[in-house]
PDB file of N, CA and C in Angstrom:
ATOM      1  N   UNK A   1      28.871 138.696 135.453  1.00  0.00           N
ATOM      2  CA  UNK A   1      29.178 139.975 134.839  1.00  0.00           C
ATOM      3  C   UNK A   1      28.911 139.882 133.342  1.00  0.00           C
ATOM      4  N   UNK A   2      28.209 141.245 132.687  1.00  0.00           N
ATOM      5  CA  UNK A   2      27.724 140.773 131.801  1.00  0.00           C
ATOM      6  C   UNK A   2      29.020 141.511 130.923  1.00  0.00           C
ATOM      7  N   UNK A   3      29.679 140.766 129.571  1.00  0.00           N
ATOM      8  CA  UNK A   3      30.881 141.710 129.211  1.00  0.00           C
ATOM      9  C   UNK A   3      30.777 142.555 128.308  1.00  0.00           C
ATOM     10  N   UNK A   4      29.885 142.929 127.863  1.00  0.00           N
ATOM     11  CA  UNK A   4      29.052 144.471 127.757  1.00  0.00           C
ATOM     12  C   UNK A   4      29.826 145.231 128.625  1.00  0.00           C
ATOM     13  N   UNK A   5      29.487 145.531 129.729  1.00  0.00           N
ATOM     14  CA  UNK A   5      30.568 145.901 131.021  1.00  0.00           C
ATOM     15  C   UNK A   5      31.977 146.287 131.024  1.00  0.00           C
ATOM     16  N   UNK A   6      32.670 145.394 130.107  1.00  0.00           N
ATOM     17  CA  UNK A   6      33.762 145.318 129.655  1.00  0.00           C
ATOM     18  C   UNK A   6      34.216 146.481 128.950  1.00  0.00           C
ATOM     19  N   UNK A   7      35.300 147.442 129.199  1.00  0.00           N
ATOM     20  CA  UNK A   7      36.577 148.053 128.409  1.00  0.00           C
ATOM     21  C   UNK A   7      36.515 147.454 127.295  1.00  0.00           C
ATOM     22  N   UNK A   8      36.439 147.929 125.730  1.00  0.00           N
ATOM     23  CA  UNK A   8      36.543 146.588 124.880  1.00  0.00           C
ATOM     24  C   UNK A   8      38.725 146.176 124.526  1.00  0.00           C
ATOM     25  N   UNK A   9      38.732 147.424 124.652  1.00  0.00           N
ATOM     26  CA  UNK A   9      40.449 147.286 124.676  1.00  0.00           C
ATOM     27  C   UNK A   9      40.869 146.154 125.933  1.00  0.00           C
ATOM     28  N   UNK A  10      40.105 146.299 126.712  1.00  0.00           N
ATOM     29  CA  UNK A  10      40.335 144.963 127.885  1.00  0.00           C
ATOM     30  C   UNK A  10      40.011 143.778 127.055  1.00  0.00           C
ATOM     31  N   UNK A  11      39.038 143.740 126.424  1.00  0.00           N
ATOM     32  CA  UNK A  11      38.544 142.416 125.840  1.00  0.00           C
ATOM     33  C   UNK A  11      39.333 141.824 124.387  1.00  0.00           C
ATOM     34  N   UNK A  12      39.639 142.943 124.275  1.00  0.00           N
ATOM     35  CA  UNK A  12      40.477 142.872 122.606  1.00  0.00           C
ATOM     36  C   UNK A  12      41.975 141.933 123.263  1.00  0.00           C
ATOM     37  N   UNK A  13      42.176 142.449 123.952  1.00  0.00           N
ATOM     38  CA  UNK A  13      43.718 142.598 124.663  1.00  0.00           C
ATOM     39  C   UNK A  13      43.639 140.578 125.279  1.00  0.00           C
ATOM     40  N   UNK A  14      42.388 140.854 126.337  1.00  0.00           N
ATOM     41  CA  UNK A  14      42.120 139.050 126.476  1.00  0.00           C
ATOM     42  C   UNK A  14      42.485 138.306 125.410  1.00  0.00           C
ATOM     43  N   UNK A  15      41.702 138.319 124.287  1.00  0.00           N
ATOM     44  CA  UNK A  15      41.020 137.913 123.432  1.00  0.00           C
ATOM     45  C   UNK A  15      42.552 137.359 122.524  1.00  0.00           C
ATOM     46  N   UNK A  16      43.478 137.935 122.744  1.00  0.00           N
ATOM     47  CA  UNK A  16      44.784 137.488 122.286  1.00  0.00           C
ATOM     48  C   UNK A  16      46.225 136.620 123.741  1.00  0.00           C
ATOM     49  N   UNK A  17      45.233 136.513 124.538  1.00  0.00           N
ATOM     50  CA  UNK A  17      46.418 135.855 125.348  1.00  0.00           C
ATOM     51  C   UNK A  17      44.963 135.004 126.313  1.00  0.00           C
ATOM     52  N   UNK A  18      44.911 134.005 125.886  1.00  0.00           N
ATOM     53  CA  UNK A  18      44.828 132.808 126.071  1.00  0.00           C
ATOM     54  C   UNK A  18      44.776 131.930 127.649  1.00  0.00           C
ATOM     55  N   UNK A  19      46.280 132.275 127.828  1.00  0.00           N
ATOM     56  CA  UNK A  19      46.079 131.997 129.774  1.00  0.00           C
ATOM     57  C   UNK A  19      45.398 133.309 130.909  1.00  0.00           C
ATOM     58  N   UNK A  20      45.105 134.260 129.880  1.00  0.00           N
ATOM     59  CA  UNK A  20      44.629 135.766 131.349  1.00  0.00           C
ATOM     60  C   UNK A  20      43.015 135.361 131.026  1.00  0.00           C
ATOM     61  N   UNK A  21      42.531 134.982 129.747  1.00  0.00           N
ATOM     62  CA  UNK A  21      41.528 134.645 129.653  1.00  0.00           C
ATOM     63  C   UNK A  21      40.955 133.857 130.619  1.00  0.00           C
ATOM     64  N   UNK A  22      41.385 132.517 130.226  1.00  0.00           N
ATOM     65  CA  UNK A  22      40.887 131.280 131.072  1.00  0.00           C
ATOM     66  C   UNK A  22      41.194 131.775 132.721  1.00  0.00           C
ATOM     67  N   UNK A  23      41.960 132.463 133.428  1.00  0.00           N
ATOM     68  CA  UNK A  23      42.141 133.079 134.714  1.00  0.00           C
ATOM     69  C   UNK A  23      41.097 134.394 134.965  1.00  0.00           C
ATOM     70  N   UNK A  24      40.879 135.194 133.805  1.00  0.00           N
ATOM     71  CA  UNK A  24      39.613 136.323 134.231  1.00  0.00           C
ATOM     72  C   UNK A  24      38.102 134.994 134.151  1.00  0.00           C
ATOM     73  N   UNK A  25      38.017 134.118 133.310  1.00  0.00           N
ATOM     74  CA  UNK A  25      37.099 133.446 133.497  1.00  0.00           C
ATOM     75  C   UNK A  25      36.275 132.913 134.732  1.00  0.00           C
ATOM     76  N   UNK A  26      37.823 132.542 135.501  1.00  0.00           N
ATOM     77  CA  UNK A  26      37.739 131.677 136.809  1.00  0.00           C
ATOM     78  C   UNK A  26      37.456 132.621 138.350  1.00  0.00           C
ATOM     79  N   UNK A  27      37.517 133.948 137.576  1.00  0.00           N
ATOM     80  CA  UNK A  27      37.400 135.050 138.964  1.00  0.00           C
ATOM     81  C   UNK A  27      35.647 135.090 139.323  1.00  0.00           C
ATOM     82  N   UNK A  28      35.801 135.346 140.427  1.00  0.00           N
ATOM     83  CA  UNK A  28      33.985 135.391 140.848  1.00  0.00           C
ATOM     84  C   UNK A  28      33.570 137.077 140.061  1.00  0.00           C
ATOM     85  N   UNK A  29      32.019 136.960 140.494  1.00  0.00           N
ATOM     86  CA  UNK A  29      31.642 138.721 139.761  1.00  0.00           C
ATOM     87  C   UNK A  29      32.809 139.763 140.387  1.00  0.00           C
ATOM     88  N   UNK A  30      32.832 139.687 141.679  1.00  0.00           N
ATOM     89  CA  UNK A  30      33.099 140.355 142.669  1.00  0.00           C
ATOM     90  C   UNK A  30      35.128 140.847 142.082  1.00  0.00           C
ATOM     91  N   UNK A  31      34.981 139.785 142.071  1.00  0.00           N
ATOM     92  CA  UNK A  31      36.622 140.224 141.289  1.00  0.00           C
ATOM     93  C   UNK A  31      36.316 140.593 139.824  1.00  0.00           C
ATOM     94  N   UNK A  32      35.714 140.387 139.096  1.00  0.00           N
ATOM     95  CA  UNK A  32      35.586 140.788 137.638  1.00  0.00           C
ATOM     96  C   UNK A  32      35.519 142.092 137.946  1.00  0.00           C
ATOM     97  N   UNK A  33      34.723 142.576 138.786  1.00  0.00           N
ATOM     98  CA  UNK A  33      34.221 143.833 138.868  1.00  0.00           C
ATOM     99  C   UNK A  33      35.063 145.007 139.327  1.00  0.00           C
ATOM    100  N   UNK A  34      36.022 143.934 139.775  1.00  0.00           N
ATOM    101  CA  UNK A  34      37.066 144.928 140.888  1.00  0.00           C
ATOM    102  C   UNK A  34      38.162 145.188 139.058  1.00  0.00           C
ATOM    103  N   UNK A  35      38.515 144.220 138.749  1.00  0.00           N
ATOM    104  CA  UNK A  35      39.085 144.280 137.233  1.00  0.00           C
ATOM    105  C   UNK A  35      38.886 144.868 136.138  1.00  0.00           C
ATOM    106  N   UNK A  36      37.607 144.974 136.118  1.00  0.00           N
ATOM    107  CA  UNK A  36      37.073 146.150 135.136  1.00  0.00           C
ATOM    108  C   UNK A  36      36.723 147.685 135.492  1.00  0.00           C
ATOM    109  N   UNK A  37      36.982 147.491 136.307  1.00  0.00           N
ATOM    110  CA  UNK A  37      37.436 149.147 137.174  1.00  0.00           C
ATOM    111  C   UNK A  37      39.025 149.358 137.148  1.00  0.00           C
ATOM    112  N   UNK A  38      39.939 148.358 137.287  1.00  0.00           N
ATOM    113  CA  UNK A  38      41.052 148.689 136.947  1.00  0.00           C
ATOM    114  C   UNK A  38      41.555 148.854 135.809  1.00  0.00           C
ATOM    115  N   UNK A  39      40.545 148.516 135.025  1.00  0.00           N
ATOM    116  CA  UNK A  39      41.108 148.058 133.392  1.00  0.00           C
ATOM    117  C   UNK A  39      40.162 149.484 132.464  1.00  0.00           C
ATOM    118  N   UNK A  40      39.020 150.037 133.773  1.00  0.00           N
ATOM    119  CA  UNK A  40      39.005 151.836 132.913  1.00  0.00           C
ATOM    120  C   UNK A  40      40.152 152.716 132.996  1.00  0.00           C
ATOM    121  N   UNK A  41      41.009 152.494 133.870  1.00  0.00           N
ATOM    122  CA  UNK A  41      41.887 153.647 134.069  1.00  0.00           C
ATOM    123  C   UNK A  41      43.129 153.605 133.204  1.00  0.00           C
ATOM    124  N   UNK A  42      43.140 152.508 132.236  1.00  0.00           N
ATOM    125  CA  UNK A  42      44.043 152.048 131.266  1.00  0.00           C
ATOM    126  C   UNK A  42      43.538 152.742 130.129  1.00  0.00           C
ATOM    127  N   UNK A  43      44.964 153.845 129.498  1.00  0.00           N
ATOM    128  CA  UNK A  43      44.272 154.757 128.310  1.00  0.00           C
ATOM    129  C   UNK A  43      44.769 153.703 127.118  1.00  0.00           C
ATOM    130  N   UNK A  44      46.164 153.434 127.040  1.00  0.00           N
ATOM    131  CA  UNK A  44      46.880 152.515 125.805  1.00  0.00           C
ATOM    132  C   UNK A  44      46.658 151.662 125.618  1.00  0.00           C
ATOM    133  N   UNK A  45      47.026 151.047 124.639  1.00  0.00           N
ATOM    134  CA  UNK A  45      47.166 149.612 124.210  1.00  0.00           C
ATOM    135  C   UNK A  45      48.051 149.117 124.643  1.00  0.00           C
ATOM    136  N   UNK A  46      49.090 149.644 125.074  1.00  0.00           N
ATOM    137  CA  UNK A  46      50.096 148.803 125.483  1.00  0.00           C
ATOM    138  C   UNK A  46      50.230 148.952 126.942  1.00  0.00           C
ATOM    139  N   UNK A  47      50.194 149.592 127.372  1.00  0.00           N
ATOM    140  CA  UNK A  47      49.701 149.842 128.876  1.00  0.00           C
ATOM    141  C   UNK A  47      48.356 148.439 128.954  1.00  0.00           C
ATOM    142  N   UNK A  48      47.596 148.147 128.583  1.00  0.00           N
ATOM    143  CA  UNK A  48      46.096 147.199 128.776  1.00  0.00           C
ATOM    144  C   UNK A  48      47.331 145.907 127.869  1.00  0.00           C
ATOM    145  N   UNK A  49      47.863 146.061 126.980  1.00  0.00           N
ATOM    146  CA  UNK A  49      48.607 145.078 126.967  1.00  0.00           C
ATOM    147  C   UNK A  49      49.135 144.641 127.867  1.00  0.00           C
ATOM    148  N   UNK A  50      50.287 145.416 128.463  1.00  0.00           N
ATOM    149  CA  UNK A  50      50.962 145.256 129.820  1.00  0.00           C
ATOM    150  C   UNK A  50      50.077 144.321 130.654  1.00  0.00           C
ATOM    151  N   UNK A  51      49.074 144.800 131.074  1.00  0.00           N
ATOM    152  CA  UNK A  51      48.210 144.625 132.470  1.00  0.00           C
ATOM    153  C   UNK A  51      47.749 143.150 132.073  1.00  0.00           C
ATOM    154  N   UNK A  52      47.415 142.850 130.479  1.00  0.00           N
ATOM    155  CA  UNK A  52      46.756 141.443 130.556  1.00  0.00           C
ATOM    156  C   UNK A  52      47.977 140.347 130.413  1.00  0.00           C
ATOM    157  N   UNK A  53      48.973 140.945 129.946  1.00  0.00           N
ATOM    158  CA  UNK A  53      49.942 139.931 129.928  1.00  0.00           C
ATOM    159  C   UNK A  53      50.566 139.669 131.542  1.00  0.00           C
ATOM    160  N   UNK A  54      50.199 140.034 132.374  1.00  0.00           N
ATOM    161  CA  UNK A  54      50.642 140.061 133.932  1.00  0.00           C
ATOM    162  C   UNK A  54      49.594 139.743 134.333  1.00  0.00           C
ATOM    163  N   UNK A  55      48.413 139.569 134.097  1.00  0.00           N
ATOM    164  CA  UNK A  55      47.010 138.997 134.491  1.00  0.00           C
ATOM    165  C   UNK A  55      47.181 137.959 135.542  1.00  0.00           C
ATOM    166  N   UNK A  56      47.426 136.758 134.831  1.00  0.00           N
ATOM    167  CA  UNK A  56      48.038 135.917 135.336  1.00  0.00           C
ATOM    168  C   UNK A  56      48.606 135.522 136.890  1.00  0.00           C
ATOM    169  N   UNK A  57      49.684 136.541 137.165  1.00  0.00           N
ATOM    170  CA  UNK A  57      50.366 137.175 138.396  1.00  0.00           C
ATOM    171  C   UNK A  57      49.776 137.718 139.061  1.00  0.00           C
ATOM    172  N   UNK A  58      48.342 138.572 138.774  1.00  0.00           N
ATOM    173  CA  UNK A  58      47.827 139.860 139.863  1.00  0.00           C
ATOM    174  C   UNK A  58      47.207 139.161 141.431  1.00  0.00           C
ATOM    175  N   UNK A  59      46.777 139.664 142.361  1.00  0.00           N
ATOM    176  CA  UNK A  59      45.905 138.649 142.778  1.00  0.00           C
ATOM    177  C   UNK A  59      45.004 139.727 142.960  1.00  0.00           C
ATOM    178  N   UNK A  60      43.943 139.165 142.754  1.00  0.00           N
ATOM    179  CA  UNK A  60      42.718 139.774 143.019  1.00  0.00           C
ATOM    180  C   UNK A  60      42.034 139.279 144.075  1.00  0.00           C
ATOM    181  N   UNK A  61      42.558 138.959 144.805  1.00  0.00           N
ATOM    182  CA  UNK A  61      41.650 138.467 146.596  1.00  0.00           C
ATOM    183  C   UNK A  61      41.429 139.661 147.282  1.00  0.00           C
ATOM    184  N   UNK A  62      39.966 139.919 147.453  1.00  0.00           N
ATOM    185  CA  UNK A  62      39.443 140.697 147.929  1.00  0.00           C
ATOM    186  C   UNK A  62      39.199 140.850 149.076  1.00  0.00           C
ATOM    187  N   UNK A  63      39.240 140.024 149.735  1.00  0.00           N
ATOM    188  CA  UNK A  63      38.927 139.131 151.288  1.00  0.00           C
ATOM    189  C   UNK A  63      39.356 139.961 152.319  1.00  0.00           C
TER     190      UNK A  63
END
């Protein structure tokens, strides 16, 4: 996934927490993709705050 792609408020929001990072890193395209569709429907900052600080917790198994 190219992160161009990326919400930049999603990326801003990463870009300060450290463990959702290294965990969006480790997701295949297929989940990135599913994530950055969840992460358009996020208008706030603190709302996309919310969501990356729980990153961590979500599961994204698509299976």
């Amino acid at each position: 996934m190219n992160p161009k792609d990326l919400p930049i408020n999603f990326v801003m929001a990463l870009a300060q927490n450290e463990t959702a990072l290294k965990e969006f890193q480790n997701l295949s395209d297929e989940q990135k993709s599913a994530v950055a569709d969840r992460t358009r429907q996020i208008s706030s900052k603190r709302e996309m705050k919310s969501f990356v600080d729980k990153f961590p917790d979500i599961n994204f198994n698509l299976e």
